[in-house]
PDB file of N, CA and C in Angstrom:
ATOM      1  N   UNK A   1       0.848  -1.184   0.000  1.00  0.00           N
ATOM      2  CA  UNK A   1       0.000   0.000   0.000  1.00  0.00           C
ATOM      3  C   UNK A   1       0.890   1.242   0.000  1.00  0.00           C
ATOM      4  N   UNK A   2       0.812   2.053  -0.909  1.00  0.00           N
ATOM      5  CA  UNK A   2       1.146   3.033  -0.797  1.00  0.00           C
ATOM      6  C   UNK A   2       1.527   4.941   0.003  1.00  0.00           C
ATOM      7  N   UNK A   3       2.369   5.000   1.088  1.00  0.00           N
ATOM      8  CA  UNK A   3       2.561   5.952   1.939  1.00  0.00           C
ATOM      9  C   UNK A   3       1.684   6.930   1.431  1.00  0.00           C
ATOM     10  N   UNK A   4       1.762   7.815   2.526  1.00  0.00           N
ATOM     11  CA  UNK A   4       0.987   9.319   2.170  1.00  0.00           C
ATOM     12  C   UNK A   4       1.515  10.228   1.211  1.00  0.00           C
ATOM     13  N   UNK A   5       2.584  10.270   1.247  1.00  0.00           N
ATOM     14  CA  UNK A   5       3.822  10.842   0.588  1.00  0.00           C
ATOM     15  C   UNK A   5       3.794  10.625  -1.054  1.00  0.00           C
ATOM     16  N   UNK A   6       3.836   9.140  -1.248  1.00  0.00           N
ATOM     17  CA  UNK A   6       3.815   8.402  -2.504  1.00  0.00           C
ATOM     18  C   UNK A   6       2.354   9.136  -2.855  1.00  0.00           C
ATOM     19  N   UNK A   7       0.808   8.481  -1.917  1.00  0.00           N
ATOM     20  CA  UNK A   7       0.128   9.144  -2.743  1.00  0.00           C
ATOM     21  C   UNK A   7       0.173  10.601  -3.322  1.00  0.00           C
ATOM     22  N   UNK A   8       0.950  11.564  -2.023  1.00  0.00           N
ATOM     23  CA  UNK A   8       0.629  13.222  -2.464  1.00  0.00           C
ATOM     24  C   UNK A   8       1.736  12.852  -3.663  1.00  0.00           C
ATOM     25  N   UNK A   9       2.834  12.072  -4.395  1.00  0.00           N
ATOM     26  CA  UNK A   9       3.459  12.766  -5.171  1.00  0.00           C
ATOM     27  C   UNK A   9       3.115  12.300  -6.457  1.00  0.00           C
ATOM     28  N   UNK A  10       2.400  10.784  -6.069  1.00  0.00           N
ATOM     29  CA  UNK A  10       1.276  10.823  -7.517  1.00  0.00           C
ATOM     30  C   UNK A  10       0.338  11.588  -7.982  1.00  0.00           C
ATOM     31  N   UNK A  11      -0.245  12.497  -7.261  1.00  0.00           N
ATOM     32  CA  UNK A  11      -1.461  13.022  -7.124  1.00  0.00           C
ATOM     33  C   UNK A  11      -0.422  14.262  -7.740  1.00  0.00           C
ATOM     34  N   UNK A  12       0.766  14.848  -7.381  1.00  0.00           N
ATOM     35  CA  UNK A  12       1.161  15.875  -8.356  1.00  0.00           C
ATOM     36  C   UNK A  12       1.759  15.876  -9.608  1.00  0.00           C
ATOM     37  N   UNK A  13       2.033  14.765 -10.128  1.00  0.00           N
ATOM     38  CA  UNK A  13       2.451  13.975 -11.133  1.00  0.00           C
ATOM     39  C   UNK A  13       1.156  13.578 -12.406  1.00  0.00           C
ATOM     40  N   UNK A  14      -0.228  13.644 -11.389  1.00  0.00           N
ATOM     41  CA  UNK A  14      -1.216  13.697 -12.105  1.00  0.00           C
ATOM     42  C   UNK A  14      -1.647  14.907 -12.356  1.00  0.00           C
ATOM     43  N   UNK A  15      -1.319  15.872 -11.706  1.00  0.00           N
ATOM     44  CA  UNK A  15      -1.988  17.349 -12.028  1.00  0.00           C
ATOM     45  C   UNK A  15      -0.853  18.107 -12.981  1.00  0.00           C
ATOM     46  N   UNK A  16       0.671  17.671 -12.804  1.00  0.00           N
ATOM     47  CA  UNK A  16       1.092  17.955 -14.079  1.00  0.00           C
ATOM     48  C   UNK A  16       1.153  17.447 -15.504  1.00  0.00           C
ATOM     49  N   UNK A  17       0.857  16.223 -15.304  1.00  0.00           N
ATOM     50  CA  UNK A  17       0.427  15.826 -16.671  1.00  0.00           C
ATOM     51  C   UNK A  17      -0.873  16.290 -17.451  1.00  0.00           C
ATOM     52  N   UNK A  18      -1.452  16.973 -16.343  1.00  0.00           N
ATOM     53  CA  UNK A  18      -3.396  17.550 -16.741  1.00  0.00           C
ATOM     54  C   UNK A  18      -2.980  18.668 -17.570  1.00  0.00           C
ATOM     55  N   UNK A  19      -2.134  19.141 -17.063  1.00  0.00           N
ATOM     56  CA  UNK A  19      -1.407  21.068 -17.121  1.00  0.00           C
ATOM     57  C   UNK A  19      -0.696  20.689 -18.389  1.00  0.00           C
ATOM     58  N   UNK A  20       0.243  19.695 -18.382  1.00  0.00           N
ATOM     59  CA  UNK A  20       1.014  19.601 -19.961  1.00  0.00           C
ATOM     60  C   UNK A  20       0.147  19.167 -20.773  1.00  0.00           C
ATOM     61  N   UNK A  21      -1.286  18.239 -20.530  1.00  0.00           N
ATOM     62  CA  UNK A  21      -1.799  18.149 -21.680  1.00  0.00           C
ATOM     63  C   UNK A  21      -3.008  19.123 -22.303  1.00  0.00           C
ATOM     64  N   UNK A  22      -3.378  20.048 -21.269  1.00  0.00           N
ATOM     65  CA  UNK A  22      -3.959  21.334 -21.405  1.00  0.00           C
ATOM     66  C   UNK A  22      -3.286  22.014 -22.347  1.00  0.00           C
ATOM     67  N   UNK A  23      -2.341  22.499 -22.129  1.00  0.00           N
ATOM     68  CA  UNK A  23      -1.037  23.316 -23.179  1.00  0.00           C
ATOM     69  C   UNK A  23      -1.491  22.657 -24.155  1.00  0.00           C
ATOM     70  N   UNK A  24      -0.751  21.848 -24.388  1.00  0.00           N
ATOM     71  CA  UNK A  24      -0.807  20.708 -25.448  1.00  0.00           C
ATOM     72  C   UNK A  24      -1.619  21.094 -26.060  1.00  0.00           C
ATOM     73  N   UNK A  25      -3.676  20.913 -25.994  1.00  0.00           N
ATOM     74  CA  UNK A  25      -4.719  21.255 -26.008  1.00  0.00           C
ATOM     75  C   UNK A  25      -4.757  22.836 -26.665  1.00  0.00           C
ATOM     76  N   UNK A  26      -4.132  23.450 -26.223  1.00  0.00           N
ATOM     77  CA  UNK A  26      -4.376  24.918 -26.348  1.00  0.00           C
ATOM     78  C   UNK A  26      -3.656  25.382 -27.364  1.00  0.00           C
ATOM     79  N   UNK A  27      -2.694  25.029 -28.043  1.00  0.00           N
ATOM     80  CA  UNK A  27      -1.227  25.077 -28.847  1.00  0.00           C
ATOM     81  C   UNK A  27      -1.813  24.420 -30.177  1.00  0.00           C
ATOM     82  N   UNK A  28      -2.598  23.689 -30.105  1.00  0.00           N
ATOM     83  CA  UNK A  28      -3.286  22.973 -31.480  1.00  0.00           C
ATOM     84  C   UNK A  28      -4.679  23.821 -31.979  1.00  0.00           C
ATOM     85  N   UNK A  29      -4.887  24.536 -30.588  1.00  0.00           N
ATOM     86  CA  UNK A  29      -6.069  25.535 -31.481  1.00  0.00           C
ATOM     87  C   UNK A  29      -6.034  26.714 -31.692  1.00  0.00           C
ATOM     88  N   UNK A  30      -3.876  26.855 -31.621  1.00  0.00           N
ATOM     89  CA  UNK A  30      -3.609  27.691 -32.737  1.00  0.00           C
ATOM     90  C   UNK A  30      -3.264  29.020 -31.348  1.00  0.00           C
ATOM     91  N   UNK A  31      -3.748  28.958 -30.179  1.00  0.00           N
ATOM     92  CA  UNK A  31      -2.989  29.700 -29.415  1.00  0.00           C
ATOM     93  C   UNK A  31      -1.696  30.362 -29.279  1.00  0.00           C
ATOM     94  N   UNK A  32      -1.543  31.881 -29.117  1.00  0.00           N
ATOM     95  CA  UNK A  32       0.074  32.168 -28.703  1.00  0.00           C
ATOM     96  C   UNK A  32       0.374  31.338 -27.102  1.00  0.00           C
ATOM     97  N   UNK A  33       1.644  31.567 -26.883  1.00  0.00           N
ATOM     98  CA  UNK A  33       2.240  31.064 -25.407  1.00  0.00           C
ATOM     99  C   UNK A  33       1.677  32.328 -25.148  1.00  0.00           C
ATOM    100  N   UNK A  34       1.565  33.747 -25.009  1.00  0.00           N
ATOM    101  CA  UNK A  34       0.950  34.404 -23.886  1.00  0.00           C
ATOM    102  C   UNK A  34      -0.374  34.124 -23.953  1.00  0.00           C
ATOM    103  N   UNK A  35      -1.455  33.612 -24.714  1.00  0.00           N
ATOM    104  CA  UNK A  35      -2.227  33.334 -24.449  1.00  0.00           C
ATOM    105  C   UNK A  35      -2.349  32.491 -23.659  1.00  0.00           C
ATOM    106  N   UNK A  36      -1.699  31.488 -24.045  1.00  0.00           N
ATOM    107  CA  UNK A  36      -1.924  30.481 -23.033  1.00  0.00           C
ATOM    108  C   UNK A  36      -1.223  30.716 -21.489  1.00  0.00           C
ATOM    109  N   UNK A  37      -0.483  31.578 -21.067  1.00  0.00           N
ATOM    110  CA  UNK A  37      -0.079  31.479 -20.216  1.00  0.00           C
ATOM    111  C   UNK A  37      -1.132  32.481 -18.978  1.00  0.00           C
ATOM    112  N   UNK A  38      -1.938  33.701 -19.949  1.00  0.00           N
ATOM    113  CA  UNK A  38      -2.760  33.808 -19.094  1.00  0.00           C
ATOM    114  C   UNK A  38      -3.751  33.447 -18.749  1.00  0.00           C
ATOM    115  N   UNK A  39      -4.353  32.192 -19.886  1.00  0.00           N
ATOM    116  CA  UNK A  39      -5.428  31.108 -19.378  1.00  0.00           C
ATOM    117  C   UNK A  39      -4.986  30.620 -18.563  1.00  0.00           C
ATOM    118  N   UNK A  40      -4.332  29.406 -18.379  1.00  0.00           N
ATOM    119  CA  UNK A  40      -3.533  28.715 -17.395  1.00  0.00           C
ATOM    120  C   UNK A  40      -2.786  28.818 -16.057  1.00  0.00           C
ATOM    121  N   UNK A  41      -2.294  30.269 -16.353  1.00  0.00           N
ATOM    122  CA  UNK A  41      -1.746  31.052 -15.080  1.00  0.00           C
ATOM    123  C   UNK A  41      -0.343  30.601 -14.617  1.00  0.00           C
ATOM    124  N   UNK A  42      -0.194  30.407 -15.820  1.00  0.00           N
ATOM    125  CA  UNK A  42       1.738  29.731 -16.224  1.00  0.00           C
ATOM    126  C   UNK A  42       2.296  30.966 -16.120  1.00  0.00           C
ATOM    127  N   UNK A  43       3.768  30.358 -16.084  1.00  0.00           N
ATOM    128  CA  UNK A  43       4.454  31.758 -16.440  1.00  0.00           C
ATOM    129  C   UNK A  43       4.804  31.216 -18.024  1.00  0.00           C
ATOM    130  N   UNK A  44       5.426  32.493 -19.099  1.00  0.00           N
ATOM    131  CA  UNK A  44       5.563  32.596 -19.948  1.00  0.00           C
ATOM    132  C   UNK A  44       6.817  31.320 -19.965  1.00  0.00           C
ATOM    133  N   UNK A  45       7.514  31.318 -19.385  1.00  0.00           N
ATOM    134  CA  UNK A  45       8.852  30.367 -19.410  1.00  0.00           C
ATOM    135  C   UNK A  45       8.308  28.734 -19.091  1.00  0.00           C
ATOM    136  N   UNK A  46       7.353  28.607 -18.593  1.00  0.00           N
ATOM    137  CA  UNK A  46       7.048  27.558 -18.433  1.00  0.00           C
ATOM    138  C   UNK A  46       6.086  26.924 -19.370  1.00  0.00           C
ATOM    139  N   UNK A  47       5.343  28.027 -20.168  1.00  0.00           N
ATOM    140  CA  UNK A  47       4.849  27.482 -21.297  1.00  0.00           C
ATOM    141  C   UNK A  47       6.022  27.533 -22.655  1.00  0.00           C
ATOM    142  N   UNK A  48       6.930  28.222 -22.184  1.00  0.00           N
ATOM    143  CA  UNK A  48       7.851  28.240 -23.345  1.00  0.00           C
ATOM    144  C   UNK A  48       8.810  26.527 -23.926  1.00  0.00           C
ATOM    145  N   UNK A  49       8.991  26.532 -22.200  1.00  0.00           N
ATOM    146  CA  UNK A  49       9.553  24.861 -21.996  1.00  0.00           C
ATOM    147  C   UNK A  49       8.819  24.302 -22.509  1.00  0.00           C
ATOM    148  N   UNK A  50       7.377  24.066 -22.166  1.00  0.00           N
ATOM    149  CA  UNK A  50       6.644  22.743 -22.256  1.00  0.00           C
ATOM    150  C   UNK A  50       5.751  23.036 -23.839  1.00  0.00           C
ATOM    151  N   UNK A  51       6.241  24.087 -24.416  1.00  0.00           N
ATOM    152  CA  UNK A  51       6.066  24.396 -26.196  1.00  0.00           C
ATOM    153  C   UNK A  51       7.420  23.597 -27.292  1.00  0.00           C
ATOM    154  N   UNK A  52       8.486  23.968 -26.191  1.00  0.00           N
ATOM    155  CA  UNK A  52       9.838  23.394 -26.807  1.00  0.00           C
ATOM    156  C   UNK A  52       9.798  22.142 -26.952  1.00  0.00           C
ATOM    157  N   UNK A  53       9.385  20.972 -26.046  1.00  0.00           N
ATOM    158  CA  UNK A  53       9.003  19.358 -25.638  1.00  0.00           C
ATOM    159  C   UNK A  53       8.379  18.820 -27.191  1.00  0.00           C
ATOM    160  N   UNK A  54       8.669  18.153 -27.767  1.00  0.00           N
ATOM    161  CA  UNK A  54       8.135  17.478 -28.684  1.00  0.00           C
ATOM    162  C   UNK A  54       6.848  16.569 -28.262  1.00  0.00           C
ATOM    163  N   UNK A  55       5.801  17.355 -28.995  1.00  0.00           N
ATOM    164  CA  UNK A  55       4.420  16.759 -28.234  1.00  0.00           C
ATOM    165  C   UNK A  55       4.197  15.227 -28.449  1.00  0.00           C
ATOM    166  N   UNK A  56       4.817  14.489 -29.141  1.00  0.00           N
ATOM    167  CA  UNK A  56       4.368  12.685 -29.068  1.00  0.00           C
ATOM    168  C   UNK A  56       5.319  12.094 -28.405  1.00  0.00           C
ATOM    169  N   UNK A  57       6.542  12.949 -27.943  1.00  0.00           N
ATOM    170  CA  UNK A  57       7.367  12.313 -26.659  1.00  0.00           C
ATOM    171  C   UNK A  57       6.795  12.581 -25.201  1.00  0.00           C
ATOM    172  N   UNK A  58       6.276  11.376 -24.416  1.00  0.00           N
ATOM    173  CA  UNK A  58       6.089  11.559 -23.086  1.00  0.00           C
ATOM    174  C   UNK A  58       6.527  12.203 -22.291  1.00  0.00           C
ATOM    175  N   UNK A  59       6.486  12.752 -21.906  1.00  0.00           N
ATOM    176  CA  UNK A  59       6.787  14.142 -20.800  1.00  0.00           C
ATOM    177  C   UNK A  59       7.066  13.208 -19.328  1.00  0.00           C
ATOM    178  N   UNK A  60       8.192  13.163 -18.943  1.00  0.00           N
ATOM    179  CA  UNK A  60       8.113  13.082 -17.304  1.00  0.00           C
ATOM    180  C   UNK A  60       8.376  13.922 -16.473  1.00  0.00           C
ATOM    181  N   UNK A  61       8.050  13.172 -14.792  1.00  0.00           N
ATOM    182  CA  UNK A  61       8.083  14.670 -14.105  1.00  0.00           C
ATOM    183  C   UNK A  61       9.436  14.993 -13.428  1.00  0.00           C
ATOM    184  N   UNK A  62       8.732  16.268 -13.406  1.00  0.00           N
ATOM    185  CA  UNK A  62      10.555  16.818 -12.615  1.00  0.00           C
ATOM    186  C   UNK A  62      10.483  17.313 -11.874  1.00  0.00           C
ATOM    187  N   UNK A  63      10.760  17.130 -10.564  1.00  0.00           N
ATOM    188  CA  UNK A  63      10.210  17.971  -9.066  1.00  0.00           C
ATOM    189  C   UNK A  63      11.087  19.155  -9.022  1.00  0.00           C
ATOM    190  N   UNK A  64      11.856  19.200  -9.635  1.00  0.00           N
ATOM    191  CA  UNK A  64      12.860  20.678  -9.904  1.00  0.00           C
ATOM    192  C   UNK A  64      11.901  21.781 -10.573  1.00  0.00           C
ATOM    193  N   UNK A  65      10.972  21.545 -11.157  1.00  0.00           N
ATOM    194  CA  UNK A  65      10.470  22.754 -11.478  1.00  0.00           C
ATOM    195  C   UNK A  65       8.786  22.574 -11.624  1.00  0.00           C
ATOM    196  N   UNK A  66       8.006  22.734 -10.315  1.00  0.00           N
ATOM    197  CA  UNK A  66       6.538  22.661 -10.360  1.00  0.00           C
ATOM    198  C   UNK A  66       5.448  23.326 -11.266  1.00  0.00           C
ATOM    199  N   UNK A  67       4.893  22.983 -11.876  1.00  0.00           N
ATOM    200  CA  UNK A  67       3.843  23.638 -13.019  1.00  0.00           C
ATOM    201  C   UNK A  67       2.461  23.666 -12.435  1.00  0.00           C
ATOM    202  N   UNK A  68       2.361  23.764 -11.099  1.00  0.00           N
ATOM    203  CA  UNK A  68       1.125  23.893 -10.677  1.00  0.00           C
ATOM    204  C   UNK A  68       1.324  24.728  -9.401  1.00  0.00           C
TER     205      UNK A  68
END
């Protein structure tokens, strides 16, 4: 069974994958990054990163830099 810990860091692992595939989402219907960053409430650099990511390569997470 899984610690408390494990669950909170799945549970943020799931809310950044929601957030990268939102972008994702938003970038195909032709959105700028400042648009999207003031939907989302990103910063510009963090939609810039996750614009740079090649969208059919899986994204993993990186606790070095939180997107939520």
């Amino acid at each position: 069974m899984p610690t408390t810990t494990e669950l909170a860091q799945q549970r943020a692992e799931q809310a950044q994958q929601q957030v990268r595939q939102i972008v994702r989402n938003l970038r195909q219907t032709g959105m700028t990054a400042d648009q999207i960053a003031r939907v989302t409430g990103l910063s510009l650099e963090q939609v810039d990163t996750l614009r740079a990511i090649n969208p059919k390569k899986p994204i993993g997470f990186n606790p070095c830099c939180s997107l939520v």
